[in-house]
C-alpha atoms as a PDB file:
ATOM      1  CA  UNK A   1       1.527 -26.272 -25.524  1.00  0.00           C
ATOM      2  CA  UNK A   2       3.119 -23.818 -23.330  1.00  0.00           C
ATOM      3  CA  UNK A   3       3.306 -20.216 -24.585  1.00  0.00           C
ATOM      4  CA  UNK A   4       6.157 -18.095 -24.355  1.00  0.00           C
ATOM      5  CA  UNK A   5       6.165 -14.371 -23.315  1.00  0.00           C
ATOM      6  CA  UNK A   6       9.036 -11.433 -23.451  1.00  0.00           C
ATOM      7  CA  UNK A   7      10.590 -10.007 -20.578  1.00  0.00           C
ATOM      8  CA  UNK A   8       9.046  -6.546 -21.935  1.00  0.00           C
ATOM      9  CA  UNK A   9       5.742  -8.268 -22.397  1.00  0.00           C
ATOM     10  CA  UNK A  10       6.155  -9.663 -18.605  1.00  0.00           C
ATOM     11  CA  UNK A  11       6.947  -6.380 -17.205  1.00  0.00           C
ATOM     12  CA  UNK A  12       3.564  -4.546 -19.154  1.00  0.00           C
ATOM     13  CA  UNK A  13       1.195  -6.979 -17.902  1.00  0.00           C
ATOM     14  CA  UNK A  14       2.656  -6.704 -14.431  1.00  0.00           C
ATOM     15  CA  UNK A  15       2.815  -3.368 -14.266  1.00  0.00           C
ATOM     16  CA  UNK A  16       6.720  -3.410 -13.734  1.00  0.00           C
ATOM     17  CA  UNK A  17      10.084  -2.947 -15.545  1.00  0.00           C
ATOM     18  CA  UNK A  18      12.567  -5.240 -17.210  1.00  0.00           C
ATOM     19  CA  UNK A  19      15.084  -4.118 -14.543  1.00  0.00           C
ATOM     20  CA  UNK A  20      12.603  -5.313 -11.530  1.00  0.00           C
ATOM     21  CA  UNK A  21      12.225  -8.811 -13.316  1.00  0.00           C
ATOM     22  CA  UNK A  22      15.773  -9.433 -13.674  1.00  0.00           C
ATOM     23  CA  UNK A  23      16.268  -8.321  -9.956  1.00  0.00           C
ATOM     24  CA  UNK A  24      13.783 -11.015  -9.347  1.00  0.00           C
ATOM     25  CA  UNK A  25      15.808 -13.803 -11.086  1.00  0.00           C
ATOM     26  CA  UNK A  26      19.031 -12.575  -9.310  1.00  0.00           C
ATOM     27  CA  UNK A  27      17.551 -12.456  -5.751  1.00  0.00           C
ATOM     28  CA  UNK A  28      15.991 -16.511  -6.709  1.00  0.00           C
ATOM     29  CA  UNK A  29      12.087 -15.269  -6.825  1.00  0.00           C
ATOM     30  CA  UNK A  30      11.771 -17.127  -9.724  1.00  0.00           C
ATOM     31  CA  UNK A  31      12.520 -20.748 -10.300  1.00  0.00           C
ATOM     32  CA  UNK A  32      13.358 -22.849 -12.377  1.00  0.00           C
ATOM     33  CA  UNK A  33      15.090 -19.627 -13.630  1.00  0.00           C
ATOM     34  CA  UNK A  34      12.663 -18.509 -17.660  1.00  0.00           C
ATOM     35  CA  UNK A  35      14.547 -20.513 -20.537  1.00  0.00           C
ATOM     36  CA  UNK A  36      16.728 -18.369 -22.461  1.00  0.00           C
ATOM     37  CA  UNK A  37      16.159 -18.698 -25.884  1.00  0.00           C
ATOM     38  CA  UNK A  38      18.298 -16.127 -28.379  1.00  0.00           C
ATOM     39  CA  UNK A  39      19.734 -14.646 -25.302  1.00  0.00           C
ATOM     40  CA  UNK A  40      16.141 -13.697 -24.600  1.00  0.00           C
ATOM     41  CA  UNK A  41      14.569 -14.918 -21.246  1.00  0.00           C
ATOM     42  CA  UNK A  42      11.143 -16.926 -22.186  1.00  0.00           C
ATOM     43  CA  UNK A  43       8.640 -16.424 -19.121  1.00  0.00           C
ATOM     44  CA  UNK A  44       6.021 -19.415 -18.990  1.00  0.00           C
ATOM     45  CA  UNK A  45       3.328 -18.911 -16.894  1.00  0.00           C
ATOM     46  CA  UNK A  46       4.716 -20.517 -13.560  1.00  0.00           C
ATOM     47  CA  UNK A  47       7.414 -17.537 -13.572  1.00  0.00           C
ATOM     48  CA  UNK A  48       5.107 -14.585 -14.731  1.00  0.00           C
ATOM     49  CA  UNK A  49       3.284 -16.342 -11.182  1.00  0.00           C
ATOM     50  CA  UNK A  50       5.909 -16.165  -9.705  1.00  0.00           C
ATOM     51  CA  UNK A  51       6.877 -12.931 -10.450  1.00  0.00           C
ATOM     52  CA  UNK A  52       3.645 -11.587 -10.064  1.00  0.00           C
ATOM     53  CA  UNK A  53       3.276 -13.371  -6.541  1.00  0.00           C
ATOM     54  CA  UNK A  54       6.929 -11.603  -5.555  1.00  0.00           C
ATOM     55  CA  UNK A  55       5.686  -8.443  -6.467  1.00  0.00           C
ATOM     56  CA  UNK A  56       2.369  -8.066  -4.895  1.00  0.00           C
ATOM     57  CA  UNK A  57       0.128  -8.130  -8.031  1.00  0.00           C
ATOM     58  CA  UNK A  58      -3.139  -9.689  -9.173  1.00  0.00           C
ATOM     59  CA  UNK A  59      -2.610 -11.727 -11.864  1.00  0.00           C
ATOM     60  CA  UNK A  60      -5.087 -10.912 -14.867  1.00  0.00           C
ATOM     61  CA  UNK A  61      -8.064 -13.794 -14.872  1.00  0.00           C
ATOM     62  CA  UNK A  62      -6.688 -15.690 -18.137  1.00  0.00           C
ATOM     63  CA  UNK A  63      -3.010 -15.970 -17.247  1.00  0.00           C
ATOM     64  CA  UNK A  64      -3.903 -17.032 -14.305  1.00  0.00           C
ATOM     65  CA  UNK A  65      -5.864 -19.988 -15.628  1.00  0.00           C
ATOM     66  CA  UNK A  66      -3.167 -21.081 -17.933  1.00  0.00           C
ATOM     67  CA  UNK A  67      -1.087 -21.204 -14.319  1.00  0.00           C
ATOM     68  CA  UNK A  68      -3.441 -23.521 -12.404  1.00  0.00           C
ATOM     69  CA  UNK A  69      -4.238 -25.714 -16.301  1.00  0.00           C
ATOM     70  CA  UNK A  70       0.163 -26.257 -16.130  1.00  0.00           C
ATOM     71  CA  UNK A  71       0.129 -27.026 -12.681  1.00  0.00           C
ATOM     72  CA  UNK A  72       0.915 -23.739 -10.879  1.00  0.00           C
ATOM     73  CA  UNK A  73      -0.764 -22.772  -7.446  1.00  0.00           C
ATOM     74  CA  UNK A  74      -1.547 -19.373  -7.785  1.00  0.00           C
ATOM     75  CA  UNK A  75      -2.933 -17.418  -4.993  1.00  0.00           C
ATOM     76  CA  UNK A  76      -3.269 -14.112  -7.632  1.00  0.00           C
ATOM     77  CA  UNK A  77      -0.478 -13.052  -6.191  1.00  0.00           C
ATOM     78  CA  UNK A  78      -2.216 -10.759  -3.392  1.00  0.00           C
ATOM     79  CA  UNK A  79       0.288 -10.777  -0.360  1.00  0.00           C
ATOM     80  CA  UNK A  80       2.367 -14.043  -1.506  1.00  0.00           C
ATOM     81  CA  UNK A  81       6.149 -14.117  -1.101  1.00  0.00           C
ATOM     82  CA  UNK A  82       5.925 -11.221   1.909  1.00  0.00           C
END
């Protein structure tokens, strides 16, 4: 079962802000774009890859797990998408 996590939530385990996520989504860093669900976006872990990949960061150990267990090549995002 895939689990769900809040833009907020997103942005404190990257290290980032809501603002720099969405800016993600708009410039196509992330896709299939997070399901919106309530008018709330509902990052999986290919997009909080993604996004971590985009911005430079290391993806904490268990996230990155669930990435590679759904599928998603994850380099831990150090230096992707430069």
């Amino acid at each position: 079962m895939t689990k769900f996590l809040s833009s907020g939530a997103v942005a404190s385990l990257l290290g980032t802000t809501e603002p720099r996520l969405n800016g993600l989504i708009r410039r196509g860093k992330i896709a299939p774009l997070p399901e919106l669900i309530a008018g709330r976006r509902a990052w999986a872990a290919l997009h909080i890859s993604q996004a971590a990949s985009a911005l430079g960061v290391t993806l904490p150990e268990e996230l990155r797990k669930r990435a590679v267990a759904e599928g998603v090549e994850t380099d831990g995002g150090e230096g992707a998408g430069r």
